[in-house]
N, C-alpha and C. Protein backbone atom coordinates (compact mmCIF):
# COMPACT_ATOMS: atom_id res chain seq x y z
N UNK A 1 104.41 100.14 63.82
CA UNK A 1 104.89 98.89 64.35
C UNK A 1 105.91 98.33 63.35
N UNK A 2 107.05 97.74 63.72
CA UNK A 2 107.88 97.25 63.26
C UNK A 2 108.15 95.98 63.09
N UNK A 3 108.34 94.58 62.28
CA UNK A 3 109.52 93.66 62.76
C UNK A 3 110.50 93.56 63.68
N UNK A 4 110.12 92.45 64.52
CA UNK A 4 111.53 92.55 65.32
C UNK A 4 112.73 90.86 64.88
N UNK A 5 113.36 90.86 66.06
CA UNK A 5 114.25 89.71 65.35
C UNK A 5 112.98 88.30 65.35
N UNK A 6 111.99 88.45 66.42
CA UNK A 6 111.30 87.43 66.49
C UNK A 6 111.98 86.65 68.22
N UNK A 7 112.52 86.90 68.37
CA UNK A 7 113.63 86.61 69.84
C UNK A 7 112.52 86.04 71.01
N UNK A 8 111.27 87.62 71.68
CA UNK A 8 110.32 87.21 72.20
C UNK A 8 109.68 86.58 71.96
N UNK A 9 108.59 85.87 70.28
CA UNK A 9 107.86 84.82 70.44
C UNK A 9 108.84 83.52 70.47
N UNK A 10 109.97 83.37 70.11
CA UNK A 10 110.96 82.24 70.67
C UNK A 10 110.63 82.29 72.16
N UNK A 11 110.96 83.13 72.66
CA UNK A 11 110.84 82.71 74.49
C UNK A 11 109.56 82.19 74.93
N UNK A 12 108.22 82.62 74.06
CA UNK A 12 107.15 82.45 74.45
C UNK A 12 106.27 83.82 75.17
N UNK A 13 107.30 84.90 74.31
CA UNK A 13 106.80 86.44 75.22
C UNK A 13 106.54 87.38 73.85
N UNK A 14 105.90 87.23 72.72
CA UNK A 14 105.55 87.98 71.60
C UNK A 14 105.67 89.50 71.82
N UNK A 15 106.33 90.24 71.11
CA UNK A 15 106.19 92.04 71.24
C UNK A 15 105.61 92.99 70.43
N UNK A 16 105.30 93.52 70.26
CA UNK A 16 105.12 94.38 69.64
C UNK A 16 106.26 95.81 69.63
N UNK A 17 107.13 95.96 68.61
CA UNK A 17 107.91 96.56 68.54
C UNK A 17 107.54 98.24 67.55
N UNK A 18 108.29 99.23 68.22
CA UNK A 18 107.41 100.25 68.41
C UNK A 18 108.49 101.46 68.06
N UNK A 19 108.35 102.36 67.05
CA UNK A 19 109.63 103.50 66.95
C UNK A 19 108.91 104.51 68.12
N UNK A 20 110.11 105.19 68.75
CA UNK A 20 109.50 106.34 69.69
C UNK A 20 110.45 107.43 69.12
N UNK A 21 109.77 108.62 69.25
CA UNK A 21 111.02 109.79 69.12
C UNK A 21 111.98 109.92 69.92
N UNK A 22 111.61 109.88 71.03
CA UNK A 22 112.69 110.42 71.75
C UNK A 22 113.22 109.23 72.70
N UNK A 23 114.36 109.19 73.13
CA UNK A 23 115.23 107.22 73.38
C UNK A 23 114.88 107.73 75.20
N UNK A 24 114.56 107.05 75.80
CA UNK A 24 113.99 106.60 77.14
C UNK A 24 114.81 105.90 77.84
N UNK A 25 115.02 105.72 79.10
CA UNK A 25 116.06 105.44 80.38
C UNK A 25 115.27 103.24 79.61
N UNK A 26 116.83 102.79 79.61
CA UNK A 26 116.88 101.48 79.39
C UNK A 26 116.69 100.49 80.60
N UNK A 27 115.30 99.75 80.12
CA UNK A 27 114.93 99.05 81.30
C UNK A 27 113.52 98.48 81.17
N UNK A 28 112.97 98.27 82.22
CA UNK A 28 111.39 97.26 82.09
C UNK A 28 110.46 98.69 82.34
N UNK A 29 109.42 98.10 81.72
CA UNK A 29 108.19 99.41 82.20
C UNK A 29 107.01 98.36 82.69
N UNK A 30 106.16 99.11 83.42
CA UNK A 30 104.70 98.40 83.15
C UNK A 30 104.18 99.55 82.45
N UNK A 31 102.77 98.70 81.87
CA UNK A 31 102.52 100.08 80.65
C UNK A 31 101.34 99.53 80.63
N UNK A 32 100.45 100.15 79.92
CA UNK A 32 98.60 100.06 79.28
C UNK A 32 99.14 100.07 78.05
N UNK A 33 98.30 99.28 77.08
CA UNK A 33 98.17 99.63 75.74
C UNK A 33 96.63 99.41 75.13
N UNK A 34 96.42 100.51 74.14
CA UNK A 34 95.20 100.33 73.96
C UNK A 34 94.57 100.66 72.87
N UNK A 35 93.85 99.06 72.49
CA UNK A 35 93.93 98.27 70.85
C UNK A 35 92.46 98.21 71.15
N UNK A 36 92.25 99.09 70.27
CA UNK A 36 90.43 99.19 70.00
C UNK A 36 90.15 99.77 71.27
N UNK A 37 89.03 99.29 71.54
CA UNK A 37 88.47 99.79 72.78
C UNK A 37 88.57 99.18 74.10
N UNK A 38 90.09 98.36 74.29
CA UNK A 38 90.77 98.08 74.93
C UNK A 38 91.43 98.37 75.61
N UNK A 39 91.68 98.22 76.71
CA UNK A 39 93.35 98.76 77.16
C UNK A 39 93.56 97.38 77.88
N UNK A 40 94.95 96.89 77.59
CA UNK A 40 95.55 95.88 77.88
C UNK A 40 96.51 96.38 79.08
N UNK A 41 97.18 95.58 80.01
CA UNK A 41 98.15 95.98 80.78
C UNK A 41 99.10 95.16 79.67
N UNK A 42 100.53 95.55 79.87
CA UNK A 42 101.66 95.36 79.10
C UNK A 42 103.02 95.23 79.97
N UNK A 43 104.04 94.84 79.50
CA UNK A 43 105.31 94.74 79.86
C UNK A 43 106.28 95.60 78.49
N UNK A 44 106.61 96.37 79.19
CA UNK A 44 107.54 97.36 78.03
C UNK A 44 108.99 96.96 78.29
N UNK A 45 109.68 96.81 77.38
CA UNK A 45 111.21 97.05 77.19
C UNK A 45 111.66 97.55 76.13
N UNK A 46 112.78 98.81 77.13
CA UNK A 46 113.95 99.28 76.21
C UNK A 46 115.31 98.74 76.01
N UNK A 47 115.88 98.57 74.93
CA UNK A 47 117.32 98.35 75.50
C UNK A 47 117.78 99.07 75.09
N UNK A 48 119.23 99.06 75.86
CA UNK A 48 120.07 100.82 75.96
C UNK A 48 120.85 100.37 74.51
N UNK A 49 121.10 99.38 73.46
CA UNK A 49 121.76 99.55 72.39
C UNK A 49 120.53 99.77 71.46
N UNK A 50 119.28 100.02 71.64
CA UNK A 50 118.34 100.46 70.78
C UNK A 50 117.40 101.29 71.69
N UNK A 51 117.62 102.65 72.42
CA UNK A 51 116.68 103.38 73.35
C UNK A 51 115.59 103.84 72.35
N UNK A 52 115.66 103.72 70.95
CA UNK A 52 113.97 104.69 70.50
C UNK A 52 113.23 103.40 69.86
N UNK A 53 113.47 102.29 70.07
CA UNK A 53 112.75 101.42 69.95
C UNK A 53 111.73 100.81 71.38
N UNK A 54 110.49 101.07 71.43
CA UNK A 54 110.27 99.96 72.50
C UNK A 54 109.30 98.52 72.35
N UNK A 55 109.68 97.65 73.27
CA UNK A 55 108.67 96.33 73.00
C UNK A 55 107.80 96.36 73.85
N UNK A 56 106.52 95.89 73.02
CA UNK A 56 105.61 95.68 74.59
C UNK A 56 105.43 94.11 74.38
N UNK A 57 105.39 93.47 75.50
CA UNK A 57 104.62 92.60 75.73
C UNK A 57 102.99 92.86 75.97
N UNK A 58 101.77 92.28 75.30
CA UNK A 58 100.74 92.48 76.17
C UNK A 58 100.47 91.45 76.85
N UNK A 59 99.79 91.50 78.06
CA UNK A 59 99.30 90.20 78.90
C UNK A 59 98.48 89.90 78.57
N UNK A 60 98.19 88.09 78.23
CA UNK A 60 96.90 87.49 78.05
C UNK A 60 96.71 87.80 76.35
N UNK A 61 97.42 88.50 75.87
CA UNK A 61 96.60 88.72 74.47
C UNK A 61 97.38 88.18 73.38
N UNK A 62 96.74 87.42 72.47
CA UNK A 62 96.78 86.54 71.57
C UNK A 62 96.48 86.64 69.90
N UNK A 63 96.10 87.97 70.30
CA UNK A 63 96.15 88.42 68.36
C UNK A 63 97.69 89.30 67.71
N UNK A 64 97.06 89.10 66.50
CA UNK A 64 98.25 89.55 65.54
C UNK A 64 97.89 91.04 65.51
N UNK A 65 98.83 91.61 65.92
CA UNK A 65 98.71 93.35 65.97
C UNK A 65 99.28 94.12 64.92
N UNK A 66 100.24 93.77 63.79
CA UNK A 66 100.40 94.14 62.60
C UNK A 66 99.23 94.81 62.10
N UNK A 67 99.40 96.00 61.68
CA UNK A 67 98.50 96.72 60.48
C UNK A 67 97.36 97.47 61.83
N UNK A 68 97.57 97.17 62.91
CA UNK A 68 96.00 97.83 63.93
C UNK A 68 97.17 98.73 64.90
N UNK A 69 96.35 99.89 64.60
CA UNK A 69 97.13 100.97 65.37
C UNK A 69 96.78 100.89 66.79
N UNK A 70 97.80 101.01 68.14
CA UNK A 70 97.83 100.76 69.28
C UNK A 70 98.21 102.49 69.80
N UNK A 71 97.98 102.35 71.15
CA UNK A 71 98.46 103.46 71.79
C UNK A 71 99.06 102.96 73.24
N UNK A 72 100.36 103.02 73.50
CA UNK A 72 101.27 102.57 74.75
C UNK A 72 101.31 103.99 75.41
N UNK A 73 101.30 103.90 76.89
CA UNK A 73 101.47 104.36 77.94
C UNK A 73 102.40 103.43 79.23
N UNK A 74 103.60 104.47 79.31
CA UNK A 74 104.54 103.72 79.89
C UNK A 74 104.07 104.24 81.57
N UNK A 75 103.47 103.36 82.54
CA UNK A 75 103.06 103.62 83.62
C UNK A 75 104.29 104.13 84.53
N UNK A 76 104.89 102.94 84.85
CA UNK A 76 106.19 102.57 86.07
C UNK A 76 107.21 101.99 85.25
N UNK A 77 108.73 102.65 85.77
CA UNK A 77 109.86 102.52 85.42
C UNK A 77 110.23 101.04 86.76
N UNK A 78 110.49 100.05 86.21
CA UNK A 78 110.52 99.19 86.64
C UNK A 78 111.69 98.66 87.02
N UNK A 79 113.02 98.00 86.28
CA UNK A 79 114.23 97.96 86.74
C UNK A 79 115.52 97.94 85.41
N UNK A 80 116.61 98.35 85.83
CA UNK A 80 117.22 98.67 85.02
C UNK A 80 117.50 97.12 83.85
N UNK A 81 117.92 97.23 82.53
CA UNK A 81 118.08 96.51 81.94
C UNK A 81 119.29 95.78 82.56
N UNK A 82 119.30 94.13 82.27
CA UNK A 82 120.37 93.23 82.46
C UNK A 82 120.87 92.33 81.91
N UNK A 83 121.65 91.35 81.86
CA UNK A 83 122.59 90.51 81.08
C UNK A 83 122.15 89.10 81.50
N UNK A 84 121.75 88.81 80.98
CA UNK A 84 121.49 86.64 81.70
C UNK A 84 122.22 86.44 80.44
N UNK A 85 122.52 84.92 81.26
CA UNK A 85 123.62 83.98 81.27
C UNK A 85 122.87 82.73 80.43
N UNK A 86 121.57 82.86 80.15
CA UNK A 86 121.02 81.46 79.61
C UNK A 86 119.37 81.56 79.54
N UNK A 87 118.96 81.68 78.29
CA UNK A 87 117.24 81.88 77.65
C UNK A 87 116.76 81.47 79.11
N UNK A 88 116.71 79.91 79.60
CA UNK A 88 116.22 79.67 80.94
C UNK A 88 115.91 80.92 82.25
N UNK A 89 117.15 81.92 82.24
CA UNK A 89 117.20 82.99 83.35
C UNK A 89 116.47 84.12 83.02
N UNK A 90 116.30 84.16 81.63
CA UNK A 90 115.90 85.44 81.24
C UNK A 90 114.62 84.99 81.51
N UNK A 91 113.88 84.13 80.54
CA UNK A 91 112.47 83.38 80.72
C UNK A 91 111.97 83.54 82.21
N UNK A 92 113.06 83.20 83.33
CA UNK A 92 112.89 83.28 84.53
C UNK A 92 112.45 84.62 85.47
N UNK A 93 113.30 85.65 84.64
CA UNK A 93 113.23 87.31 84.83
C UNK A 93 111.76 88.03 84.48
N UNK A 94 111.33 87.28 82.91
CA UNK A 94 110.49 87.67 82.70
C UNK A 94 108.86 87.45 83.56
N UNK A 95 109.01 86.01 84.02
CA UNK A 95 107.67 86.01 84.67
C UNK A 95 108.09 86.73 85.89
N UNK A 96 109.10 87.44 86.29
CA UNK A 96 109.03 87.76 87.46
C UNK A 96 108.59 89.58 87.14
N UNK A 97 108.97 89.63 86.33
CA UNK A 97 108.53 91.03 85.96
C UNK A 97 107.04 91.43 85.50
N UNK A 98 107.01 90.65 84.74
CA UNK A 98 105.35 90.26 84.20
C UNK A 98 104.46 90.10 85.79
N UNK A 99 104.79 89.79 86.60
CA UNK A 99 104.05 89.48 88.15
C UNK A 99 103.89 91.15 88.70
N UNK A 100 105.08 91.57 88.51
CA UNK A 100 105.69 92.95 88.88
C UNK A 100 104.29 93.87 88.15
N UNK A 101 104.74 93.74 86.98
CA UNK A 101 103.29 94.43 86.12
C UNK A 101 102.41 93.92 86.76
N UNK A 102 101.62 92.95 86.96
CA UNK A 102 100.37 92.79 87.46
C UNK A 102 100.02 93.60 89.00
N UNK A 103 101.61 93.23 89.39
CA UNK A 103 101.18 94.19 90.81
C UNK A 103 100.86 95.80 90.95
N UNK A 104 101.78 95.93 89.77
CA UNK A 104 101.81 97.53 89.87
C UNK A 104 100.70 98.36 89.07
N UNK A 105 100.11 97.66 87.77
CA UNK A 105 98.64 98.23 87.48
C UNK A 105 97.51 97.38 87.98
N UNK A 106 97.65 96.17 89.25
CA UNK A 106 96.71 96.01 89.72
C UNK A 106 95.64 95.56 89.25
N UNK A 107 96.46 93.58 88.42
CA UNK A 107 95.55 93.41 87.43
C UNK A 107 95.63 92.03 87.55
């Protein structure tokens, strides 16, 4: 797990930022992640100026994940990455995607 700029807990969407080997189609995922004997549903993003990095959002979860090893599973390729015009739209994108995840692992 990495540092990130800090960008998501500004929005109110915390990540967990993640090196991958190999760089992945840029865009939203729904995903599982799974911290202890957990599995969380998640919101993944790539962006195409950093493809071997990914973020997860987890849903509902509220601890500090630094130093605790996780395991992500990217379920569904969700929609391609995009450009907003104002924190407000993106914020706006996100609960709509985050809904998207709930629909699609059915949670």
């Amino acid at each position: 797990m990495k540092h990130g700029r800090g960008r998501g807990t500004r929005l109110g969407f915390p990540t967990a930022n993640l090196a991958i080997v190999a760089p992945l189609p840029a865009g939203i995922y729904a995903a599982t992640v799974v911290v202890g004997n957990q599995t969380v549903p998640a919101a993944g993003y790539i962006h195409p100026a950093e493809p071997t990095i990914l973020e997860v959002h987890l849903l509902n979860w509220h601890e500090n994940l630094y130093d605790v090893t996780i395991t992500v599973e990217l379920r569904y390729w969700l929609r391609a990455h995009r450009e907003f015009l104002s924190a407000q739209a993106l914020i706006a994108q996100i609960y709509q995607d985050i809904a998207q995840v709930q629909q699609c692992l059915q949670v």
